[in-house]
N, C-alpha and C. Protein backbone atom coordinates (compact mmCIF):
# COMPACT_ATOMS: atom_id res chain seq x y z
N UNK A 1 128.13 157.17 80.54
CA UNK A 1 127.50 155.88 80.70
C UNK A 1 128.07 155.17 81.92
N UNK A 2 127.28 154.80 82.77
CA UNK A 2 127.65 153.58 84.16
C UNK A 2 128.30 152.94 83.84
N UNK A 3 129.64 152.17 84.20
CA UNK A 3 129.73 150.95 84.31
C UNK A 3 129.41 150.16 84.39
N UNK A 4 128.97 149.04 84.20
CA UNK A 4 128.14 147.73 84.55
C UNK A 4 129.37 146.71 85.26
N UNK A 5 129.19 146.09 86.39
CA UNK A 5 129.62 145.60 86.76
C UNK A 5 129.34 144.19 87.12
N UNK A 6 129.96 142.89 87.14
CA UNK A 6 129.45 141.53 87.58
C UNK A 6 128.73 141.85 89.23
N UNK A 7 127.73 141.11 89.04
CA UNK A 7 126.65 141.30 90.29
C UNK A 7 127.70 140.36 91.47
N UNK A 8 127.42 140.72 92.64
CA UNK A 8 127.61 140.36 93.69
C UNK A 8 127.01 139.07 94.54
N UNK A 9 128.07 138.03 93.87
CA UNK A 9 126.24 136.86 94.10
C UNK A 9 127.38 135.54 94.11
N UNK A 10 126.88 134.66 95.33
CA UNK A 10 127.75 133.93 95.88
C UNK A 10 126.49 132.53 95.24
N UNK A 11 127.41 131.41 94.55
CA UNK A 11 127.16 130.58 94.62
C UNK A 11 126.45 129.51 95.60
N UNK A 12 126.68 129.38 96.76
CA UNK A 12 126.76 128.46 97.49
C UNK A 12 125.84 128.50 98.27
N UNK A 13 125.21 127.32 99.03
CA UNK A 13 124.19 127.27 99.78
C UNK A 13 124.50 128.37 101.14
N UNK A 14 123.41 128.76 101.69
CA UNK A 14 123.56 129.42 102.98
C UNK A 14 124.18 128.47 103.95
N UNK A 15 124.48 127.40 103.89
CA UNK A 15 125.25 126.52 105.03
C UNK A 15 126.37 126.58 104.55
N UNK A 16 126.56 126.32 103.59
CA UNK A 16 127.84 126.02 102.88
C UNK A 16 128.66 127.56 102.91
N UNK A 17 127.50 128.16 102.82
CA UNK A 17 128.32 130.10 102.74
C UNK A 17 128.62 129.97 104.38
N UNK A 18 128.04 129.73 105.51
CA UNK A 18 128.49 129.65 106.29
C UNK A 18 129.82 129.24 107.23
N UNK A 19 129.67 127.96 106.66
CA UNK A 19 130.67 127.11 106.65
C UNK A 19 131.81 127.90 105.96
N UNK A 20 132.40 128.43 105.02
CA UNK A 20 132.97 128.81 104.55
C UNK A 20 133.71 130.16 104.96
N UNK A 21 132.82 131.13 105.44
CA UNK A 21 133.33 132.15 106.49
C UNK A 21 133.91 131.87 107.40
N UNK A 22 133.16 130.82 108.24
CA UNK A 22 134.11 130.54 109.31
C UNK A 22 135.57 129.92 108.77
N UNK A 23 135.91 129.83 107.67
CA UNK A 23 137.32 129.41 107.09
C UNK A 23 138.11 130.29 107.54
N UNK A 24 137.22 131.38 106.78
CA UNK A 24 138.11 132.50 105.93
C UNK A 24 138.46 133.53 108.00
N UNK A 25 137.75 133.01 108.75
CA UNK A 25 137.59 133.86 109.86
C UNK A 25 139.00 133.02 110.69
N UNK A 26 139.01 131.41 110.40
CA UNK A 26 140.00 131.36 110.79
C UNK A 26 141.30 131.25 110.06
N UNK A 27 141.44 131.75 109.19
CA UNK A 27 142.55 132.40 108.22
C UNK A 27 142.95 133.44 108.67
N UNK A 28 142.16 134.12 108.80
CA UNK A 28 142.47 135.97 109.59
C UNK A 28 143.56 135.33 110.39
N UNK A 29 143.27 134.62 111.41
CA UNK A 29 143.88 134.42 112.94
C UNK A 29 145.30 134.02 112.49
N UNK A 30 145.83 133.41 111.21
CA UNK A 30 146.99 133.10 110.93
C UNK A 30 147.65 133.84 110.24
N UNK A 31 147.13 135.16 109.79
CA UNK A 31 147.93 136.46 108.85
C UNK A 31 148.38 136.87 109.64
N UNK A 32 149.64 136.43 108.85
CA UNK A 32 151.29 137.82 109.13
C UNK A 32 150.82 139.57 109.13
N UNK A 33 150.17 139.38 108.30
CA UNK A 33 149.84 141.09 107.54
C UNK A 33 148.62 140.90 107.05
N UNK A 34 147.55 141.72 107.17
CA UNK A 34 146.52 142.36 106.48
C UNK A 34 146.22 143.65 105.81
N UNK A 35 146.04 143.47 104.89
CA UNK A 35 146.26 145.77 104.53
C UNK A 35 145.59 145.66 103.50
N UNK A 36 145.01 146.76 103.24
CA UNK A 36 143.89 147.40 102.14
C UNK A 36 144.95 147.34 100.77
N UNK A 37 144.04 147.17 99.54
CA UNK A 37 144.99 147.31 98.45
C UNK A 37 144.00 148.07 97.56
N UNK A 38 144.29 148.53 96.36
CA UNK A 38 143.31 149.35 95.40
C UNK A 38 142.45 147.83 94.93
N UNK A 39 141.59 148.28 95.34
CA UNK A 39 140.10 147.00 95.26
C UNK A 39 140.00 145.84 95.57
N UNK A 40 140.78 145.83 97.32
CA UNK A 40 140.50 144.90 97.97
C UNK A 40 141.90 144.88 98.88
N UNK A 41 142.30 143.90 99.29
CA UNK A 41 143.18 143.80 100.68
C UNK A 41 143.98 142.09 100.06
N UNK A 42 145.30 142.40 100.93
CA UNK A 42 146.19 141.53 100.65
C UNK A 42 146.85 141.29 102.15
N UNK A 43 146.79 140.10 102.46
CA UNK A 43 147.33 139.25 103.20
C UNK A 43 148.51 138.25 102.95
N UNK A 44 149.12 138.34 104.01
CA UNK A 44 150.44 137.27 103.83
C UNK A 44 150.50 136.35 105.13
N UNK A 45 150.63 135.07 104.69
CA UNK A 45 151.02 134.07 105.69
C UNK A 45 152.09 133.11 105.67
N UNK A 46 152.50 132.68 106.92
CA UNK A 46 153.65 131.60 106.98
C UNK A 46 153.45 130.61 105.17
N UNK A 47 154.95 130.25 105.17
CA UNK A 47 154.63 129.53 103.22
C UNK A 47 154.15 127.98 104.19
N UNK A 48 154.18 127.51 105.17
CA UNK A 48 153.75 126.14 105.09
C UNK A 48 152.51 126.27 105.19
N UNK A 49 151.44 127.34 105.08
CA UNK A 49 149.96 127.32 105.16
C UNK A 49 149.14 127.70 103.73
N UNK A 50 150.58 127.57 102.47
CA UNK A 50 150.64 127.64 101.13
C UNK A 50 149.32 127.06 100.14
N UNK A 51 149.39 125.98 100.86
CA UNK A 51 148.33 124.75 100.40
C UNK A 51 146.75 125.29 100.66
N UNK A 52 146.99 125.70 102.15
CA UNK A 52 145.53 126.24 102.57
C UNK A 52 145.13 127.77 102.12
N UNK A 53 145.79 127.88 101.77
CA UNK A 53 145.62 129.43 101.72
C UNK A 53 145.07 129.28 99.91
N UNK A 54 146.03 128.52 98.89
CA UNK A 54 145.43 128.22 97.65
C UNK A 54 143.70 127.44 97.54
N UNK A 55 144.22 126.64 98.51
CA UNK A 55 142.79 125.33 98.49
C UNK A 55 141.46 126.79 98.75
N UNK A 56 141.54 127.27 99.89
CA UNK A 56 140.12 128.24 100.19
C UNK A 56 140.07 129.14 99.35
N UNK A 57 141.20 129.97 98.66
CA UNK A 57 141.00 130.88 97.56
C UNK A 57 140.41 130.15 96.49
N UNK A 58 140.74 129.07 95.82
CA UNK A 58 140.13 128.49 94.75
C UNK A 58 138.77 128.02 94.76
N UNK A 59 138.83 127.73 96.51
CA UNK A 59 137.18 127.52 96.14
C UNK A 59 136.17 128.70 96.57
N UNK A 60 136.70 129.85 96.87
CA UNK A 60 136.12 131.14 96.75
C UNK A 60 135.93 131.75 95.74
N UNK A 61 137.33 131.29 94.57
CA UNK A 61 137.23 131.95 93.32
C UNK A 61 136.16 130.94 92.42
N UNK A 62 135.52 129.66 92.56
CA UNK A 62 134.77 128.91 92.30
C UNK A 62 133.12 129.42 92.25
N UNK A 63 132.80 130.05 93.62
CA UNK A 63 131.33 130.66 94.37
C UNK A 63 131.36 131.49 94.14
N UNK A 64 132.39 132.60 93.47
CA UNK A 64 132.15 133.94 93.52
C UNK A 64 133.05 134.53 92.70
N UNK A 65 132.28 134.77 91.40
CA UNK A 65 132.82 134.97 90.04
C UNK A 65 133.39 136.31 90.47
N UNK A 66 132.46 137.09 90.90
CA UNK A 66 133.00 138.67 91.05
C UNK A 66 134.07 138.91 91.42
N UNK A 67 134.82 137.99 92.40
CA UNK A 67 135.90 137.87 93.19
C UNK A 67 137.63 137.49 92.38
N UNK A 68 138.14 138.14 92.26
CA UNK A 68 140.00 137.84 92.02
C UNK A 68 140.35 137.57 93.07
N UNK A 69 141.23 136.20 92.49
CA UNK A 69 141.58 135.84 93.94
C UNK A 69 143.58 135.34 93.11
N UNK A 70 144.53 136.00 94.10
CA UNK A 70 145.50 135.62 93.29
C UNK A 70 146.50 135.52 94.43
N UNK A 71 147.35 134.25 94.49
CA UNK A 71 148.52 134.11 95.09
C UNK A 71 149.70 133.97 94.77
N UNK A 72 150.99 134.27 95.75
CA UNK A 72 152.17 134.28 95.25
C UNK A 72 152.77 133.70 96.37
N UNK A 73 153.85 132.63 96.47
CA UNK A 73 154.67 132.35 97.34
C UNK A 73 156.04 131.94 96.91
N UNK A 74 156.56 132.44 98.07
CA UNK A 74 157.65 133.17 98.28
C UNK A 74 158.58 131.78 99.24
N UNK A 75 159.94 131.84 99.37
CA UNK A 75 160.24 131.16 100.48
C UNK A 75 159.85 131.01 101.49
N UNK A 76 159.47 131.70 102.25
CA UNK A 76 158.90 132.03 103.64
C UNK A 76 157.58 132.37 103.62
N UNK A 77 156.87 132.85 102.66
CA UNK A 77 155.39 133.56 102.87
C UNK A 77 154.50 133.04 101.95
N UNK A 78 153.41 133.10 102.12
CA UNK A 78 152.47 133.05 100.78
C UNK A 78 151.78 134.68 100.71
N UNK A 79 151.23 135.39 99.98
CA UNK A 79 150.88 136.88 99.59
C UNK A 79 149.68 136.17 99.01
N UNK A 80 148.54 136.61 99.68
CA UNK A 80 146.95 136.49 98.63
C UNK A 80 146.32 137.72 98.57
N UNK A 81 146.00 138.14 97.79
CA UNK A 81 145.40 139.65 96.49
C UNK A 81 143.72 138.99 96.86
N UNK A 82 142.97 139.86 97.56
CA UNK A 82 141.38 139.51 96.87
C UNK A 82 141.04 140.54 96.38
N UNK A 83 140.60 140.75 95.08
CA UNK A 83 140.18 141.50 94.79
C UNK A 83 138.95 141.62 93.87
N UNK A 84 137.91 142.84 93.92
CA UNK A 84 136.78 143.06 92.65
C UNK A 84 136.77 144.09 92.02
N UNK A 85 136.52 144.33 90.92
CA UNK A 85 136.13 145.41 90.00
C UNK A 85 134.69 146.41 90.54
N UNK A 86 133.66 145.10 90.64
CA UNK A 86 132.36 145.95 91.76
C UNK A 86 133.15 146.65 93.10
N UNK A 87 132.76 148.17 93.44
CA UNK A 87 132.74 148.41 94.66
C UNK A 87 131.88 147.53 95.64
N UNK A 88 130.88 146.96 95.51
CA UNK A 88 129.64 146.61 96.20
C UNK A 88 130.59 145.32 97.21
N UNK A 89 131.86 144.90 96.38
CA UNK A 89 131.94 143.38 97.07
C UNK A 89 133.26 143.78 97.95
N UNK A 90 133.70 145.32 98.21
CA UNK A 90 134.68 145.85 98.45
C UNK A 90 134.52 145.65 100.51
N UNK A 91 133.35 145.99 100.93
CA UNK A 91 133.37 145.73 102.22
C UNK A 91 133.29 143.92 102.73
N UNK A 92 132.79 143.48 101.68
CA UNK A 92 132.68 141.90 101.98
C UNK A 92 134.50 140.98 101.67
N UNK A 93 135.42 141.72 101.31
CA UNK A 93 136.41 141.72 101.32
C UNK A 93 137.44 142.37 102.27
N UNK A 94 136.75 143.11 102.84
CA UNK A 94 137.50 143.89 103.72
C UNK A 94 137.24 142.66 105.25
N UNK A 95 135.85 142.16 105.22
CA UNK A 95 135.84 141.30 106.27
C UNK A 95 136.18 140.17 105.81
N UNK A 96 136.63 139.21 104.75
CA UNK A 96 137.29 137.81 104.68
C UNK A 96 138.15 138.37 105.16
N UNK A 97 139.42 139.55 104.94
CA UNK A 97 140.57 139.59 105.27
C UNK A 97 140.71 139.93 106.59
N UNK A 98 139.74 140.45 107.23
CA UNK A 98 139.79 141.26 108.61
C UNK A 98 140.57 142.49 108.45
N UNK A 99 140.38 143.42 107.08
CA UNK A 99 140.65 144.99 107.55
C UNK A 99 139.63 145.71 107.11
N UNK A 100 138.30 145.69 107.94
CA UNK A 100 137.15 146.46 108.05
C UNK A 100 137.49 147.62 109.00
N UNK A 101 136.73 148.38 108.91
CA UNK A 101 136.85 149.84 109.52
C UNK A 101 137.47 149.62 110.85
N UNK A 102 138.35 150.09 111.14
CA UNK A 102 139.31 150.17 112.69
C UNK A 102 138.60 151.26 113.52
């Protein structure tokens, strides 16, 4: 029997989805580290960008049920986990984080 998996389906208006990439695009530009993880990619950034890094995950994990979104900070770093159970949302994760195909 298939798996059934939560569909791939973003809340938010097409402006607002817009708007919102360009977040996550300039988030890339401030990761320490980007790297693939088993169903999805984990990034780490400076800990004073702690706040921002929670604030856009929460409201990603808000629009997009399919999506795990989990942080940890550290003295120095914050560590964010995105991850899905669907393969389908596995390349759309690979580009919030910026580690799409090299």
């Amino acid at each position: 029997m298939d798996k059934i998996y939560e569909p791939v389906a973003c809340s938010l208006t097409t402006k607002d989805a817009a708007r919102q990439g360009l977040e996550w695009a300039d988030l890339q530009r401030h990761a320490l580290t980007a790297t693939r993880i088993d169903g999805g990619a984990a990034m780490t950034f400076d800990a004073e960008l702690a706040d921002s890094v929670e604030d856009l995950a929460a409201r990603e994990s808000s629009c997009c049920g399919f999506l795990s979104m989990t942080t940890v900070r550290s003295d120095d770093e914050v560590r964010l986990e995105i991850t899905a159970d669907n393969p389908d949302a596995h390349p759309l994760i690979e580009a919030m984080a910026g580690v799409g195909e090299q």
